[in-house]
Protein backbone atom coordinates (compact mmCIF):
# COMPACT_ATOMS: atom_id res chain seq x y z
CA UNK A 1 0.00 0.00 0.00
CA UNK A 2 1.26 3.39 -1.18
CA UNK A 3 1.93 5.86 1.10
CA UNK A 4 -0.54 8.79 0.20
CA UNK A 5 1.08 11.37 2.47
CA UNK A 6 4.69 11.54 0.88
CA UNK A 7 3.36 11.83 -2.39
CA UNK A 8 1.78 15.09 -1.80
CA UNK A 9 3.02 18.60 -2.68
CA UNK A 10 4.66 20.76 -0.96
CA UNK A 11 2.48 23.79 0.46
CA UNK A 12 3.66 27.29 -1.74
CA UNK A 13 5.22 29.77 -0.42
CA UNK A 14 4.14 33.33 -1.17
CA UNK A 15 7.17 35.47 -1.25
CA UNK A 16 7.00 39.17 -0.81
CA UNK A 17 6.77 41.83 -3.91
CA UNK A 18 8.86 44.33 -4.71
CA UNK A 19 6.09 46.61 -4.11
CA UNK A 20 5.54 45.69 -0.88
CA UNK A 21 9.11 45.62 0.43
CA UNK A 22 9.16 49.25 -0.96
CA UNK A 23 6.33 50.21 1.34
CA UNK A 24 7.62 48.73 4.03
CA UNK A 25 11.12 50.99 3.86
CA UNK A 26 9.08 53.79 3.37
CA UNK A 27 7.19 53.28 5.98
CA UNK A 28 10.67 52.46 8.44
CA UNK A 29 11.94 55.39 7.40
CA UNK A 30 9.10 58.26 8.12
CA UNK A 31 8.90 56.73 11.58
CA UNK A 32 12.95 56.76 12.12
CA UNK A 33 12.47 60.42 10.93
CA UNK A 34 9.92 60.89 13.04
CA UNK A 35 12.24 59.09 15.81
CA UNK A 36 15.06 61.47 15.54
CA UNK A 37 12.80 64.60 15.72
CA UNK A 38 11.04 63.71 19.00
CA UNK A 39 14.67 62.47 20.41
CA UNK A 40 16.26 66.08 19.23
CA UNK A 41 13.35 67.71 21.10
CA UNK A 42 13.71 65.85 23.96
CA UNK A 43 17.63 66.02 24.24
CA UNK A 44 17.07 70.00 23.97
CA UNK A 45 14.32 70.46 26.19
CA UNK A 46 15.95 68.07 28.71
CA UNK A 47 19.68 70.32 28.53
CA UNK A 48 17.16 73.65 29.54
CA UNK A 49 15.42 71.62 32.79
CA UNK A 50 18.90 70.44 33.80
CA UNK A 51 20.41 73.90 33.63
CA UNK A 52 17.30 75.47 35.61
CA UNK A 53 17.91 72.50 38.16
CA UNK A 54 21.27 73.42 38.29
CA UNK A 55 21.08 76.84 38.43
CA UNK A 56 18.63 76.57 41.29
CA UNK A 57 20.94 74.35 43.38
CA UNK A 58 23.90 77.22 43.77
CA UNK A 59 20.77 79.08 44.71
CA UNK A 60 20.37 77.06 47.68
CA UNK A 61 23.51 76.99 48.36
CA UNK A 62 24.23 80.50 47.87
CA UNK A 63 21.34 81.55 50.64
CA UNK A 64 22.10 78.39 52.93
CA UNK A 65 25.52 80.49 53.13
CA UNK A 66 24.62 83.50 53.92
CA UNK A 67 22.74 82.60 56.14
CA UNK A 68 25.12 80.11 57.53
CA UNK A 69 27.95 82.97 57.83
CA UNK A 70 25.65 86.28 58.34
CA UNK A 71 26.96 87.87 55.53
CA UNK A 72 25.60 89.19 52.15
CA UNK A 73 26.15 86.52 49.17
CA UNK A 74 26.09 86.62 45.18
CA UNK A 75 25.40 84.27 42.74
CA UNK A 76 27.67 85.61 39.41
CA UNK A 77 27.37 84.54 35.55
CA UNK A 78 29.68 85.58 33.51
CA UNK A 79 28.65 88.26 30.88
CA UNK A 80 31.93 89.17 29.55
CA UNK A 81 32.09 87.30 25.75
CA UNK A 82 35.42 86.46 24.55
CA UNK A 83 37.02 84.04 22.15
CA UNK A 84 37.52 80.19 22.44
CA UNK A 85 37.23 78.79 26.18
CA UNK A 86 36.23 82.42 27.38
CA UNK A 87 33.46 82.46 25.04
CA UNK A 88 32.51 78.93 25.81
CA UNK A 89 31.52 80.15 29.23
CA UNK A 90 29.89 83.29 28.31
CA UNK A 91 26.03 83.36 29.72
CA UNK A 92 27.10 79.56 30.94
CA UNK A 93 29.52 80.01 33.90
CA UNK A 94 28.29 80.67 37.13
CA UNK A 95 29.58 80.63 40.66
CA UNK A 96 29.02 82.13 44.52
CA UNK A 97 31.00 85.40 45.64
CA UNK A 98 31.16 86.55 49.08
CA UNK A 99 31.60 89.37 51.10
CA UNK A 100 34.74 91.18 51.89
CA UNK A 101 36.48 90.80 55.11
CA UNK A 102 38.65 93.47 57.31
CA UNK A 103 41.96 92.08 58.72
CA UNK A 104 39.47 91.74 62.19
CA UNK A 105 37.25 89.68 60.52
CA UNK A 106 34.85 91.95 60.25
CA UNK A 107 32.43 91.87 57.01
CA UNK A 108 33.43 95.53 54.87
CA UNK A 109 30.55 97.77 54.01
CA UNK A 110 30.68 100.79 51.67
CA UNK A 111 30.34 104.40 53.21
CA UNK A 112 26.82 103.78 52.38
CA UNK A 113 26.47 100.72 54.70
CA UNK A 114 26.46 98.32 51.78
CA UNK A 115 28.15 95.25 52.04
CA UNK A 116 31.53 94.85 49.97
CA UNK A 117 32.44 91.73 47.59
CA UNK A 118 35.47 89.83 46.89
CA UNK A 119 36.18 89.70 42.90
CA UNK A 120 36.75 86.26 43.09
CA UNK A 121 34.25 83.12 43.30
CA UNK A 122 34.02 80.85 47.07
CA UNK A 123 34.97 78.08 45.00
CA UNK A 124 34.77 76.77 41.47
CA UNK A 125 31.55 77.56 39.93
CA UNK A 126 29.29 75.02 37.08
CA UNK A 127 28.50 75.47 33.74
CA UNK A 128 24.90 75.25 32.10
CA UNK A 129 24.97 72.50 29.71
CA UNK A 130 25.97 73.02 25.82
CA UNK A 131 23.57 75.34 23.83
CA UNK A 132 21.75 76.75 27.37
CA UNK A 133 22.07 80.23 28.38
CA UNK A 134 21.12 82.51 31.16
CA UNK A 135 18.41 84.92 29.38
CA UNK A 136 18.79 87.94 31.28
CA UNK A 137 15.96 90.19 29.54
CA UNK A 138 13.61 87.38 30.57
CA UNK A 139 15.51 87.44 34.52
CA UNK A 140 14.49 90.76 34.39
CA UNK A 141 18.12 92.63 33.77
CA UNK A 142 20.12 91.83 36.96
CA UNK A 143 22.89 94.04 37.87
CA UNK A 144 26.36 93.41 36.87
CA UNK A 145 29.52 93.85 38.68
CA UNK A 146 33.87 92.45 38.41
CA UNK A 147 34.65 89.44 39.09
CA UNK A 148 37.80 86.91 38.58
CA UNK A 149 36.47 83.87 36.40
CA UNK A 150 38.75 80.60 36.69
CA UNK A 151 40.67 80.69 33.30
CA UNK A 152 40.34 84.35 32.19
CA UNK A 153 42.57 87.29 32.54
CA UNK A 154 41.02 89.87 34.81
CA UNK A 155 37.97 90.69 36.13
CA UNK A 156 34.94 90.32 33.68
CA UNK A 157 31.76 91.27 33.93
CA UNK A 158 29.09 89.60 35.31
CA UNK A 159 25.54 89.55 36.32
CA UNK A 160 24.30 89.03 39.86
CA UNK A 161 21.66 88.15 42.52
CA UNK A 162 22.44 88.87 45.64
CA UNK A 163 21.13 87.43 49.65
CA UNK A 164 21.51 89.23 52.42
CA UNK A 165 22.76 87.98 55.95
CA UNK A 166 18.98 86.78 56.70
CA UNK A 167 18.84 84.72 53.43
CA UNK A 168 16.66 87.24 51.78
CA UNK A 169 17.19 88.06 47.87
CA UNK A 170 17.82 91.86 47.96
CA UNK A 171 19.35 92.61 44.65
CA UNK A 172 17.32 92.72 41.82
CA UNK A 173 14.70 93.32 45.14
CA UNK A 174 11.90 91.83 44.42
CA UNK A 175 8.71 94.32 43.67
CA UNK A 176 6.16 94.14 45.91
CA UNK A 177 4.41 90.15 46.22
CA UNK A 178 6.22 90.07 42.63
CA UNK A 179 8.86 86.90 42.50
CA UNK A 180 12.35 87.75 41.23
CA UNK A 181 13.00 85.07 38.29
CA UNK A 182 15.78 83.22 36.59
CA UNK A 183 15.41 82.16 33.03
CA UNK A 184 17.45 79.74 31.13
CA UNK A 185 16.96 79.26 27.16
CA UNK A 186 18.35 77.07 24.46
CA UNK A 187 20.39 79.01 21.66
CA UNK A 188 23.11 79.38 19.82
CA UNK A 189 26.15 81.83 20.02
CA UNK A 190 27.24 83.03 16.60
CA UNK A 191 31.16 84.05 16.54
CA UNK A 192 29.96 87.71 15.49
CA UNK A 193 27.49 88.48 18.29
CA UNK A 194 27.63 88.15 22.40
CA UNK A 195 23.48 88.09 22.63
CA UNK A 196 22.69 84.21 21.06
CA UNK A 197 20.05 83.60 19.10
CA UNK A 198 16.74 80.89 19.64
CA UNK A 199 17.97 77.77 18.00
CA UNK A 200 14.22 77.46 16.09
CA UNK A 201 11.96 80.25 15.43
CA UNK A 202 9.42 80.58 18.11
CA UNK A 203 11.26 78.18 20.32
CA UNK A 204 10.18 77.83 23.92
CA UNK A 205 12.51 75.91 25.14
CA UNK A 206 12.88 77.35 28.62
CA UNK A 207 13.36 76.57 32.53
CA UNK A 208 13.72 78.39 35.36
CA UNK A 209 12.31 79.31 38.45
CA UNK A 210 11.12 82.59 40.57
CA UNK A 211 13.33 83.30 44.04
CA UNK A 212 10.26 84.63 46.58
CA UNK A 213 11.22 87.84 48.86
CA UNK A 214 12.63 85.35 51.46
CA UNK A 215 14.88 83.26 49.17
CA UNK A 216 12.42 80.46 48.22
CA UNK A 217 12.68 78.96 44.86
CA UNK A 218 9.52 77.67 42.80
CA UNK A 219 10.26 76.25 39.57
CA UNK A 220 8.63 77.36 36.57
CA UNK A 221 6.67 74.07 35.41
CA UNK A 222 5.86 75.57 31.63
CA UNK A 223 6.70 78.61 29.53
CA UNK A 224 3.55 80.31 30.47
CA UNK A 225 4.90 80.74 34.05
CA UNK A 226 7.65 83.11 33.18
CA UNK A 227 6.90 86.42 33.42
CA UNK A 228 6.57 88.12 30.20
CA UNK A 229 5.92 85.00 28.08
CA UNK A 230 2.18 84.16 29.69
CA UNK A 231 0.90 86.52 27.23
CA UNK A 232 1.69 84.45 24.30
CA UNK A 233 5.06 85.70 22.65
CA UNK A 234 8.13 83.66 22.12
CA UNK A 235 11.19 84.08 23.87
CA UNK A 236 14.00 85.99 22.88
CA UNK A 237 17.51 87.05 24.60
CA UNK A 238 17.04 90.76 23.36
């Protein structure tokens, strides 16, 4: 007796079209496209909240020591431009100043009563993350004064907040139930201009937070939290 079941066929095998390979790369490819948009996004937005996060921690630290030592503290960032490594840090470095001392011990004041500051940082400062930068028009303008940045010749410029002895932010002062704010923003620094410019038009890729009269930080959770933005324009640094 024959055996029926090796005599049968094999089943066929449809193989795939040419066509249908074709839609199949096209397909892979809008959705690696897609991939690398949502990661570039990501990547930037995340380099802005770790900047504001680090930013606010030398807060903190800047208030827990003037408080700690009764004396009026600063946090810097540079503002002074440059070329190579000084330019790297421009509107990127920042670090803690203190106040002067006399050869007593005593903290110097001014004929005015106003506390004096060393030109030169408590220890070394940090340095936002690539393509972040402090946006001062959106901080509100801080004041600038000297100071000694690791690696650069002289005293350069630099903007400032400042806590008194009591841990209260007194310069900019805040005005009235008005927060005092620190904005970060991603950008890019051409080589023929200090101010950078939004790395896509109508970017709001920002972070930051708002120091309350008593030092306090509350961080800014979306774009329409910082002041000047909730009506709807995009960010600029001038």
């Amino acid at each position: 007796m024959k055996n029926r079941f090796h005599n049968q066929s094999p089943p066929l095998r449809r193989a795939f079209t040419l066509i249908e390979m074709l839609v199949v790369l096209v397909i892979m490819s809008t959705l690696l496209g897609i991939g690398a948009k949502v990661m570039k996004n990501s990547t930037t937005a995340q380099g802005t909240d770790t900047g504001g996060s680090m930013a606010e921690s030398l807060f903190a630290e800047a208030r827990g020591l003037a408080k700690g030592s009764g004396s009026s503290v600063r946090v810097v960032i540079y503002n002074g431009g440059g070329t190579g490594e000084q330019r790297a840090k421009h509107l990127r470095y920042m670090g803690i100043v203190g106040q002067e001392q006399d050869p007593n011990g005593e903290y110097s004041v001014d004929s005015n009563g106003d506390p004096l500051f060393k030109d030169r940082l408590k220890a070394r400062g940090v340095q936002l993350p690539p393509k972040v930068f402090f946006n001062a028009k959106l901080s509100g303008d801080p004041p600038t004064m000297s100071v000694q940045i690791p690696g650069i010749t002289g005293a350069q410029q630099c903007y400032y907040y400042e806590f008194n002895p009591e841990g209260i932010i007194k310069d900019p002062a805040p005005v009235g139930s008005s927060p005092v704010s620190f904005v970060v923003q991603s950008g890019t620094l051409y080589p023929t201009n200090d101010t950078p410019r939004v790395s896509n038009k109508g970017s709001r890729d920002v972070a930051g937070f708002a120091i309350w009269k008593r030092g306090s930080t509350t961080i800014f959770r979306n774009p329409e939290q910082v002041p000047g933005l909730n009506s709807g324009s995009d960010p600029t640094f001038e």
